[in-house]
N, C-alpha and C. Protein backbone atom coordinates (compact mmCIF):
# COMPACT_ATOMS: atom_id res chain seq x y z
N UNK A 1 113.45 6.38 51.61
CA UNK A 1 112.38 6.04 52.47
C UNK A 1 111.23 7.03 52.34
N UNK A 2 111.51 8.25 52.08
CA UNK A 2 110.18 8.55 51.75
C UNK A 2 109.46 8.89 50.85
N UNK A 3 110.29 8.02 49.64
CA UNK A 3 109.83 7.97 48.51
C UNK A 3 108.34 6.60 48.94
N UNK A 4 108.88 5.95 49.72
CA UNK A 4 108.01 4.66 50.07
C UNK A 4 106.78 5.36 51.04
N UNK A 5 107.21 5.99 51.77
CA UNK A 5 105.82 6.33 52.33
C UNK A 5 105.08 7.56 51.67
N UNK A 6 105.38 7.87 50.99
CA UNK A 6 104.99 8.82 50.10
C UNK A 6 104.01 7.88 48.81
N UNK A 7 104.44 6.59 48.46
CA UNK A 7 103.87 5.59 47.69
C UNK A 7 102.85 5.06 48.36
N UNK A 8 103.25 4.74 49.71
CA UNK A 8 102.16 4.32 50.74
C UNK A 8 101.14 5.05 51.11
N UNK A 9 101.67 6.62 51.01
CA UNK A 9 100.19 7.64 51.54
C UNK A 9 99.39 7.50 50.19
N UNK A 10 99.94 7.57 48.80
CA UNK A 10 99.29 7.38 47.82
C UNK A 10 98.16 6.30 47.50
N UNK A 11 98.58 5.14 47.93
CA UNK A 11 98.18 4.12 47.51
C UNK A 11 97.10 4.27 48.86
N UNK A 12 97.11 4.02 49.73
CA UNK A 12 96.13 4.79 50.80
C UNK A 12 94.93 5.67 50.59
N UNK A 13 95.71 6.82 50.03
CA UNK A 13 94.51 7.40 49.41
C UNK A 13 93.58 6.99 48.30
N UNK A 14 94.56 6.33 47.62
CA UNK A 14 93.58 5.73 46.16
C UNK A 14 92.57 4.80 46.90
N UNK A 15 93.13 4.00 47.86
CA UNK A 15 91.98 3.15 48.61
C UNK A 15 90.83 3.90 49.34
N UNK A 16 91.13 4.93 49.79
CA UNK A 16 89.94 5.36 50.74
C UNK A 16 89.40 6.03 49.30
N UNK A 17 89.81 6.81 47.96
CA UNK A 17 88.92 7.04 47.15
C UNK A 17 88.43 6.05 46.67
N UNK A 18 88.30 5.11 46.14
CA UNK A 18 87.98 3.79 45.47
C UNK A 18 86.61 3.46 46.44
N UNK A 19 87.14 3.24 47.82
CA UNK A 19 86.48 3.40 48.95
C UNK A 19 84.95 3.78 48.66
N UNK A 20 85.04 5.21 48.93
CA UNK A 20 84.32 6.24 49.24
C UNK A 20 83.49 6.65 47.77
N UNK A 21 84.45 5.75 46.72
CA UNK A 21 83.50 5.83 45.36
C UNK A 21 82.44 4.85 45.62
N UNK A 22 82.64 3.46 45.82
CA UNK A 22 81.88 2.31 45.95
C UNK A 22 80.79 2.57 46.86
N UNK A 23 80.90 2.81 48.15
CA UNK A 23 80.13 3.52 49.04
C UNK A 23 79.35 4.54 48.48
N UNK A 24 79.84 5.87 48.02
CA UNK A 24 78.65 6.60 46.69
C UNK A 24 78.39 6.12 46.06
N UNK A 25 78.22 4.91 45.58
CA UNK A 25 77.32 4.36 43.86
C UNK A 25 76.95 3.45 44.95
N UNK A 26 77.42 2.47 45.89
CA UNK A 26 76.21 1.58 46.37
C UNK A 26 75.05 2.42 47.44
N UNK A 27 74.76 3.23 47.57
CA UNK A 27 73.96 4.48 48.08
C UNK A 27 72.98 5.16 46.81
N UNK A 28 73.82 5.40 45.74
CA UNK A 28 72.93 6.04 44.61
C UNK A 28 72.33 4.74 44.12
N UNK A 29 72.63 4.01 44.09
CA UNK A 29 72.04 2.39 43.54
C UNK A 29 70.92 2.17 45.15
N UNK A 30 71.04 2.42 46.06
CA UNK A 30 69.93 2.05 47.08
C UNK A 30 68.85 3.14 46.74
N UNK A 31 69.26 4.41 46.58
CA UNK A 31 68.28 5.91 46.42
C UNK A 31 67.39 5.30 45.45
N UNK A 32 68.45 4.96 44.06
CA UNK A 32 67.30 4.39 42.53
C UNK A 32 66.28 3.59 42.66
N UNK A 33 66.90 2.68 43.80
CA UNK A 33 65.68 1.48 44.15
C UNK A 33 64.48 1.89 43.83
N UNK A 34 65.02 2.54 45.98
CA UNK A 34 63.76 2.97 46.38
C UNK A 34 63.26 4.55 45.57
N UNK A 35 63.62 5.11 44.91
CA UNK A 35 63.15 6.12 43.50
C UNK A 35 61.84 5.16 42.40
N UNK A 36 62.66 3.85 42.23
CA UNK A 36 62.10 2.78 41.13
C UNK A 36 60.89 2.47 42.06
N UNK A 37 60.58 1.73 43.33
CA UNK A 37 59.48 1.43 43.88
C UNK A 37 58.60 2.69 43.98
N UNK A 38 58.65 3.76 44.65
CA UNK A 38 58.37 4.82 44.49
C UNK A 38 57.18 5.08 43.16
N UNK A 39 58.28 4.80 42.54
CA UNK A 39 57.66 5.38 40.83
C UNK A 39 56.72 4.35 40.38
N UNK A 40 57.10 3.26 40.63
CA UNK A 40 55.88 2.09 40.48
C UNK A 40 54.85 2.14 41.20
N UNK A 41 54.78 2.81 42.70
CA UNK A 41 53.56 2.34 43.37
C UNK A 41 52.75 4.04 42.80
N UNK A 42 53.60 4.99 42.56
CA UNK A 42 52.70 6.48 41.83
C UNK A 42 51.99 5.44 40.68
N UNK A 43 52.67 4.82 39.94
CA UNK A 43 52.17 4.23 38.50
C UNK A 43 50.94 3.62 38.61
N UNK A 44 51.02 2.90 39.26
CA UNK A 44 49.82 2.01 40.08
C UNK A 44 48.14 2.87 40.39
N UNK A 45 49.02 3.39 41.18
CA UNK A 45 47.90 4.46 42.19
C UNK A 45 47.24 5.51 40.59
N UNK A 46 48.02 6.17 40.20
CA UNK A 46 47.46 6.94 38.81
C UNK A 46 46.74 5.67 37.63
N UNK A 47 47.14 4.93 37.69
CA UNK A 47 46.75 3.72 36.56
C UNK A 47 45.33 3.53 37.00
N UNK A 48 44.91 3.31 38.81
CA UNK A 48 43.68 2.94 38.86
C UNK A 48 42.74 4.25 39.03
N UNK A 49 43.29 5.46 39.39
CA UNK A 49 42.70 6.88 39.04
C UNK A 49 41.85 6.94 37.72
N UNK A 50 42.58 7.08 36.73
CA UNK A 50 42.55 7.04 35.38
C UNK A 50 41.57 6.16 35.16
N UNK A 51 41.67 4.76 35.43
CA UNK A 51 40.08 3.95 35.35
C UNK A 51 39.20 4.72 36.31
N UNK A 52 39.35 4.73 37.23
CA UNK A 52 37.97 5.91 37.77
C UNK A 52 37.56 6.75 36.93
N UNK A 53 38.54 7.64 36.63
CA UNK A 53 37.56 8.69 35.63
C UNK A 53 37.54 8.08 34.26
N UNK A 54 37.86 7.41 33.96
CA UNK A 54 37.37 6.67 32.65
C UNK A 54 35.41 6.05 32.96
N UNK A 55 35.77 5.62 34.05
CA UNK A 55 34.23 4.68 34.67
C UNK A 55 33.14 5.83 34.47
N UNK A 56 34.05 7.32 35.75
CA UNK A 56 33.30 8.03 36.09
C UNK A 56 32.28 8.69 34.50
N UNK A 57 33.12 9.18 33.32
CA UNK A 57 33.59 9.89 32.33
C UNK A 57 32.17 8.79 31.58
N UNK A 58 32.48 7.59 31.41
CA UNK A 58 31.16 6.62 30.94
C UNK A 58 29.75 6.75 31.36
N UNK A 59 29.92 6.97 33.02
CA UNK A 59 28.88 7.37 33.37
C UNK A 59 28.02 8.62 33.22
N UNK A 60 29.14 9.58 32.73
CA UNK A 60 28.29 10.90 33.07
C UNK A 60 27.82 10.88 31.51
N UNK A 61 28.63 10.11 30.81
CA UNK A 61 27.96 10.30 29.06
C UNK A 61 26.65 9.36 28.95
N UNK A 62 26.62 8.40 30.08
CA UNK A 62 25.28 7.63 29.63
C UNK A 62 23.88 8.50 30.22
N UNK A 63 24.80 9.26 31.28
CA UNK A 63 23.40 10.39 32.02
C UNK A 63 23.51 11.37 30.97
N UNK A 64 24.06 11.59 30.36
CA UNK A 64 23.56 12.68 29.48
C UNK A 64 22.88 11.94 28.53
N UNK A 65 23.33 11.07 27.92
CA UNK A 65 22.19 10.47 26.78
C UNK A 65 20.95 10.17 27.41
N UNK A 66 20.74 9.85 28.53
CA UNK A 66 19.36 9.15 29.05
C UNK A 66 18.58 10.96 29.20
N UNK A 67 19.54 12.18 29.42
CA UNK A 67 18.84 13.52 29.68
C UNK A 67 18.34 13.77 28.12
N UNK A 68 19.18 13.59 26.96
CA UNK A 68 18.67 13.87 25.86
C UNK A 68 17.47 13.11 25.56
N UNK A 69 17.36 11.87 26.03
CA UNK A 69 16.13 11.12 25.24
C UNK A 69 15.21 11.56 25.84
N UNK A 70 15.33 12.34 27.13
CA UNK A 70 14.08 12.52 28.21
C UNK A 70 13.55 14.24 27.48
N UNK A 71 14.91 14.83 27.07
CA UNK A 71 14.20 16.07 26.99
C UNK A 71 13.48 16.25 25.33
N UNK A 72 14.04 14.78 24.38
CA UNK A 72 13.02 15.01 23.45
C UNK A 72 11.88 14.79 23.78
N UNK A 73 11.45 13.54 24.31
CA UNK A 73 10.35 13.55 24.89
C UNK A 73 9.31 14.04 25.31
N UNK A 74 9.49 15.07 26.21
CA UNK A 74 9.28 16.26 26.69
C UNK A 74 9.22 17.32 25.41
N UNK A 75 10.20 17.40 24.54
CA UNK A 75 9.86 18.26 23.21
C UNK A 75 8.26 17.42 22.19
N UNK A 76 8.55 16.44 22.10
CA UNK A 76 7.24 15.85 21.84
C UNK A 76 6.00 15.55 22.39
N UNK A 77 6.04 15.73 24.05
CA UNK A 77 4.96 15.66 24.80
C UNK A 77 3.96 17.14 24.55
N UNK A 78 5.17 18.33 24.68
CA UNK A 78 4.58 19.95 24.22
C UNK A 78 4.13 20.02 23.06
N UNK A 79 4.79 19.16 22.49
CA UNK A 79 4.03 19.60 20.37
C UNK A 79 2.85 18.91 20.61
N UNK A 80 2.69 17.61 21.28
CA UNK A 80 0.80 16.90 20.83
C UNK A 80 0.11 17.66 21.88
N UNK A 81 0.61 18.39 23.33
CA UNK A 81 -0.18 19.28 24.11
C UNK A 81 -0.50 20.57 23.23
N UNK A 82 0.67 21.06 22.65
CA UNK A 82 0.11 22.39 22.21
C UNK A 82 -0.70 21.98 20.74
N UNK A 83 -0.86 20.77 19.93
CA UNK A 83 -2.21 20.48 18.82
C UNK A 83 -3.13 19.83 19.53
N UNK A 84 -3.23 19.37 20.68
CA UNK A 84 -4.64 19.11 21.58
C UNK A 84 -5.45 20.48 21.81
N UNK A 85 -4.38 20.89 22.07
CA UNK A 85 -5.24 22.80 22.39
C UNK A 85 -5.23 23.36 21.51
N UNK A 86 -4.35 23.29 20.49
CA UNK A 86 -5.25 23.97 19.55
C UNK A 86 -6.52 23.46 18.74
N UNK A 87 -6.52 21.99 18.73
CA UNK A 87 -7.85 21.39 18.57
C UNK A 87 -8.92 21.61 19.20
N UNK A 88 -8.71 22.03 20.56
CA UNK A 88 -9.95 22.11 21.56
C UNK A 88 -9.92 23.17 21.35
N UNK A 89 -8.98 24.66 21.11
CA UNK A 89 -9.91 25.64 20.71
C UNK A 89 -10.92 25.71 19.48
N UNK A 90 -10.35 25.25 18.59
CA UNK A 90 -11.20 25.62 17.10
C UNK A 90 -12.12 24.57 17.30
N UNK A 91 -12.28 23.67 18.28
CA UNK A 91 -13.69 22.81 18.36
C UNK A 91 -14.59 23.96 19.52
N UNK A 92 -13.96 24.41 20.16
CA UNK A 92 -15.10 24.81 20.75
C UNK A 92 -15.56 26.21 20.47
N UNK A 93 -14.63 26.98 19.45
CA UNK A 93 -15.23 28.07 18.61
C UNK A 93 -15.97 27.55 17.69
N UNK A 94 -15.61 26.45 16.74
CA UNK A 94 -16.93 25.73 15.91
C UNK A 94 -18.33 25.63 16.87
N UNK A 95 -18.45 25.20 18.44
CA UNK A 95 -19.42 24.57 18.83
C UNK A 95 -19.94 25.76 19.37
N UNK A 96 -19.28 26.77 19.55
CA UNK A 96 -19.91 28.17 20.13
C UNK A 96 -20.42 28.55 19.05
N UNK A 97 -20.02 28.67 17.94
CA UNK A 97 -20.72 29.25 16.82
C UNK A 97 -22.01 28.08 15.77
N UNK A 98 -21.80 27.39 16.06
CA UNK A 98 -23.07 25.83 16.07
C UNK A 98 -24.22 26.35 16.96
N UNK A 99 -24.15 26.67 17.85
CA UNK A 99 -25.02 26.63 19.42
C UNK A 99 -25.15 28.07 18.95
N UNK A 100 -24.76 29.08 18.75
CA UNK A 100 -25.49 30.18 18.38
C UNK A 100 -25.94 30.48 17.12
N UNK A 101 -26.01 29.86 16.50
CA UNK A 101 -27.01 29.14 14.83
C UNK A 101 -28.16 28.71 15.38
N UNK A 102 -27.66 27.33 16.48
CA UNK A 102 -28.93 27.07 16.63
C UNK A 102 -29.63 27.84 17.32
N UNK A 103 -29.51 28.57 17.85
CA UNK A 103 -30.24 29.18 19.04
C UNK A 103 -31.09 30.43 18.36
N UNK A 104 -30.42 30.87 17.47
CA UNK A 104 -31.10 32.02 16.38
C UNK A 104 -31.97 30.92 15.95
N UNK A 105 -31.49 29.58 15.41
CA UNK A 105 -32.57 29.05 14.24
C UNK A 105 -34.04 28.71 15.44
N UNK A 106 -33.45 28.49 16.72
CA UNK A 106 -34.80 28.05 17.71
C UNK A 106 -35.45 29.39 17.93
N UNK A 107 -34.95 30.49 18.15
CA UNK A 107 -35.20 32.00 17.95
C UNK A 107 -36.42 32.64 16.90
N UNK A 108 -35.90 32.22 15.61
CA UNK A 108 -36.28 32.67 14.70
C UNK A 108 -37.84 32.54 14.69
N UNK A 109 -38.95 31.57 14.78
CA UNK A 109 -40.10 31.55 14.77
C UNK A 109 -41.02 32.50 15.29
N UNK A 110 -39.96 32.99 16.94
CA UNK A 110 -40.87 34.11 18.10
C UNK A 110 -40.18 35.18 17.43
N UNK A 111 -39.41 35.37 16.45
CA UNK A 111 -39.03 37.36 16.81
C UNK A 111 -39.99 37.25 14.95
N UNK A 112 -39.92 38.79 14.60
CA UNK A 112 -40.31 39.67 13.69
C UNK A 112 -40.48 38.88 12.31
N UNK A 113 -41.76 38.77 11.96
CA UNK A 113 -41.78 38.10 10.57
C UNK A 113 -41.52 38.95 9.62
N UNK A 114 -41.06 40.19 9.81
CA UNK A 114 -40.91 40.76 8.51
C UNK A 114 -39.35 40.36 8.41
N UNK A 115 -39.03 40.10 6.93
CA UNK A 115 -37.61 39.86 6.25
C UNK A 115 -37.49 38.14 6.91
N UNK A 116 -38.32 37.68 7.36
CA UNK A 116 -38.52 36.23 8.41
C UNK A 116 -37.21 35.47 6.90
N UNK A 117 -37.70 35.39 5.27
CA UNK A 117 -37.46 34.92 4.03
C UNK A 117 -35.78 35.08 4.32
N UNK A 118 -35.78 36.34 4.33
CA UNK A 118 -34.21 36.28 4.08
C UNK A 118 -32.92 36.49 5.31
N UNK A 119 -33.75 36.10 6.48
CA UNK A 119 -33.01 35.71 7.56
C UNK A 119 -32.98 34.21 7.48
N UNK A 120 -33.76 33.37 6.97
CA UNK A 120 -33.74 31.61 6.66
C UNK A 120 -32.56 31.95 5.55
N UNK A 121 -32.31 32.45 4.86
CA UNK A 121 -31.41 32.35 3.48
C UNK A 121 -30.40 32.42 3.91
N UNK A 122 -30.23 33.92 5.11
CA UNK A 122 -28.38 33.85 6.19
C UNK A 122 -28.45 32.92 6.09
N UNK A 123 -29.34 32.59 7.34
CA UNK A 123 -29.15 31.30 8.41
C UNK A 123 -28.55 29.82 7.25
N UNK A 124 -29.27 30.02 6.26
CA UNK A 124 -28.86 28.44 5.63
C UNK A 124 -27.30 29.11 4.88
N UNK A 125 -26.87 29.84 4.88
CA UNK A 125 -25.62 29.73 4.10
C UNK A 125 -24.01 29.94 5.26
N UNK A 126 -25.06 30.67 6.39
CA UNK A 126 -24.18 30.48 7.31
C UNK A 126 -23.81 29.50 8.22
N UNK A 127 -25.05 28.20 8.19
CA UNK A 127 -24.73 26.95 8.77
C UNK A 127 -23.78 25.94 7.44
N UNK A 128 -23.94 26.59 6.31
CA UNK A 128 -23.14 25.99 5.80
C UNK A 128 -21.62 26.11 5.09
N UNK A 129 -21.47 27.57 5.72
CA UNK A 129 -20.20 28.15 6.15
C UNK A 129 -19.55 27.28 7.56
N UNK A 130 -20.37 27.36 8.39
CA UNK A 130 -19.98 26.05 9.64
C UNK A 130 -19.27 24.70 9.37
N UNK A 131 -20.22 24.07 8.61
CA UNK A 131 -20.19 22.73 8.09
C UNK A 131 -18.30 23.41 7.38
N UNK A 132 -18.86 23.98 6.64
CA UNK A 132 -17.07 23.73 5.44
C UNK A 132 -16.13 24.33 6.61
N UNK A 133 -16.51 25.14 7.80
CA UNK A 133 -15.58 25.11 8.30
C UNK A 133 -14.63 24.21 9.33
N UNK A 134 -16.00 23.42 9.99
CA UNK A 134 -15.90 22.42 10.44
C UNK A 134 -14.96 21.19 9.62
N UNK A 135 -15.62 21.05 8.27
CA UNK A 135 -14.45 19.71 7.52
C UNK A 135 -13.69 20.59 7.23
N UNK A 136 -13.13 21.78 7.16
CA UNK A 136 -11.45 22.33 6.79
C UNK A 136 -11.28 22.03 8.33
N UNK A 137 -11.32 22.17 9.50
CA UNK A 137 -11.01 22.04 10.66
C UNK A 137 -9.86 20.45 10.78
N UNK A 138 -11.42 19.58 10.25
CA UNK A 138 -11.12 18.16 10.67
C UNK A 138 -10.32 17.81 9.81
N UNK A 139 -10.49 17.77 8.48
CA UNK A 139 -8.93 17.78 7.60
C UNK A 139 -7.35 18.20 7.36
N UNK A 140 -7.59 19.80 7.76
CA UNK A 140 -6.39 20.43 8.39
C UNK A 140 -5.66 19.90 9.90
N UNK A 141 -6.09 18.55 10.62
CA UNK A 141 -5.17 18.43 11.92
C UNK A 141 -4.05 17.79 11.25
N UNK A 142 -3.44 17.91 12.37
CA UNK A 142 -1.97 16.77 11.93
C UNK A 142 -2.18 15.36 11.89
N UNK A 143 -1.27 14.92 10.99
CA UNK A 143 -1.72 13.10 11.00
C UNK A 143 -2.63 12.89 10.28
N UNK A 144 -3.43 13.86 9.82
CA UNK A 144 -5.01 13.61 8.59
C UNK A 144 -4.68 13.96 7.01
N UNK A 145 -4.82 13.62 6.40
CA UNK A 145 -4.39 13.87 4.66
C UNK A 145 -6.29 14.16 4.35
């Protein structure tokens, strides 16, 4: 007889382990589920992140291209400002030095007739020092051959 209940406590126990196994795996099988939903709704949530900064990432490259085209621009607005000015200087050192030609040549009649001959001889080689400097002026801009 107590070989039999000794079979019986056995078999008992194998049931409450068997038991208590099924019960642990249908528990680790509920945890995985909800582990698996879990992991899908992170997937989700990062999946539409990732298009954000993909969107964002598009956007900031089209603002930078629209900054590059603006700041050549701006590099080309300074190059025809700085050959405007330098045009308007050497025009108005040509016209300062024009206007004081003429002003000697309107001069010349009231002051000192002596050497009168070879102050007309300057005067004509230095208005025509003007002149060639004037067409090297107007030939030398940019854009002129």
């Amino acid at each position: 007889m107590a070989w039999q209940v000794a079979g019986y406590a056995f078999a008992a126990a194998i049931v409450i382990v068997a038991t208590a196994i099924v019960i642990f795996i249908s528990a680790l099988l509920r945890s995985i589920g909800r582990l698996d939903r879990a992991v899908t709704v992170v997937s989700e949530e990062a999946e539409v992140s990732l298009q954000k900064c993909a969107n964002l990432a598009d956007e900031a490259k089209d603002a930078i291209a629209v900054s590059r085209k603006s700041l050549e621009g701006f590099v080309v607005l300074a190059e025809g400002a700085r050959a405007l000015g330098n045009s308007a200087r050497a025009t108005a050192r040509t016209a300062a030095q024009v206007t004081e030609m003429y002003r000697e040549f309107l001069a010349s009649p009231f002051s000192n007739q002596d050497g009168d001959h070879e102050h007309h001889a300057g005067f004509k080689s230095e208005l025509a020092e003007v002149f060639r400097k004037l067409w090297t002026d107007w030939t030398q801009r940019p854009g002129r051959s």
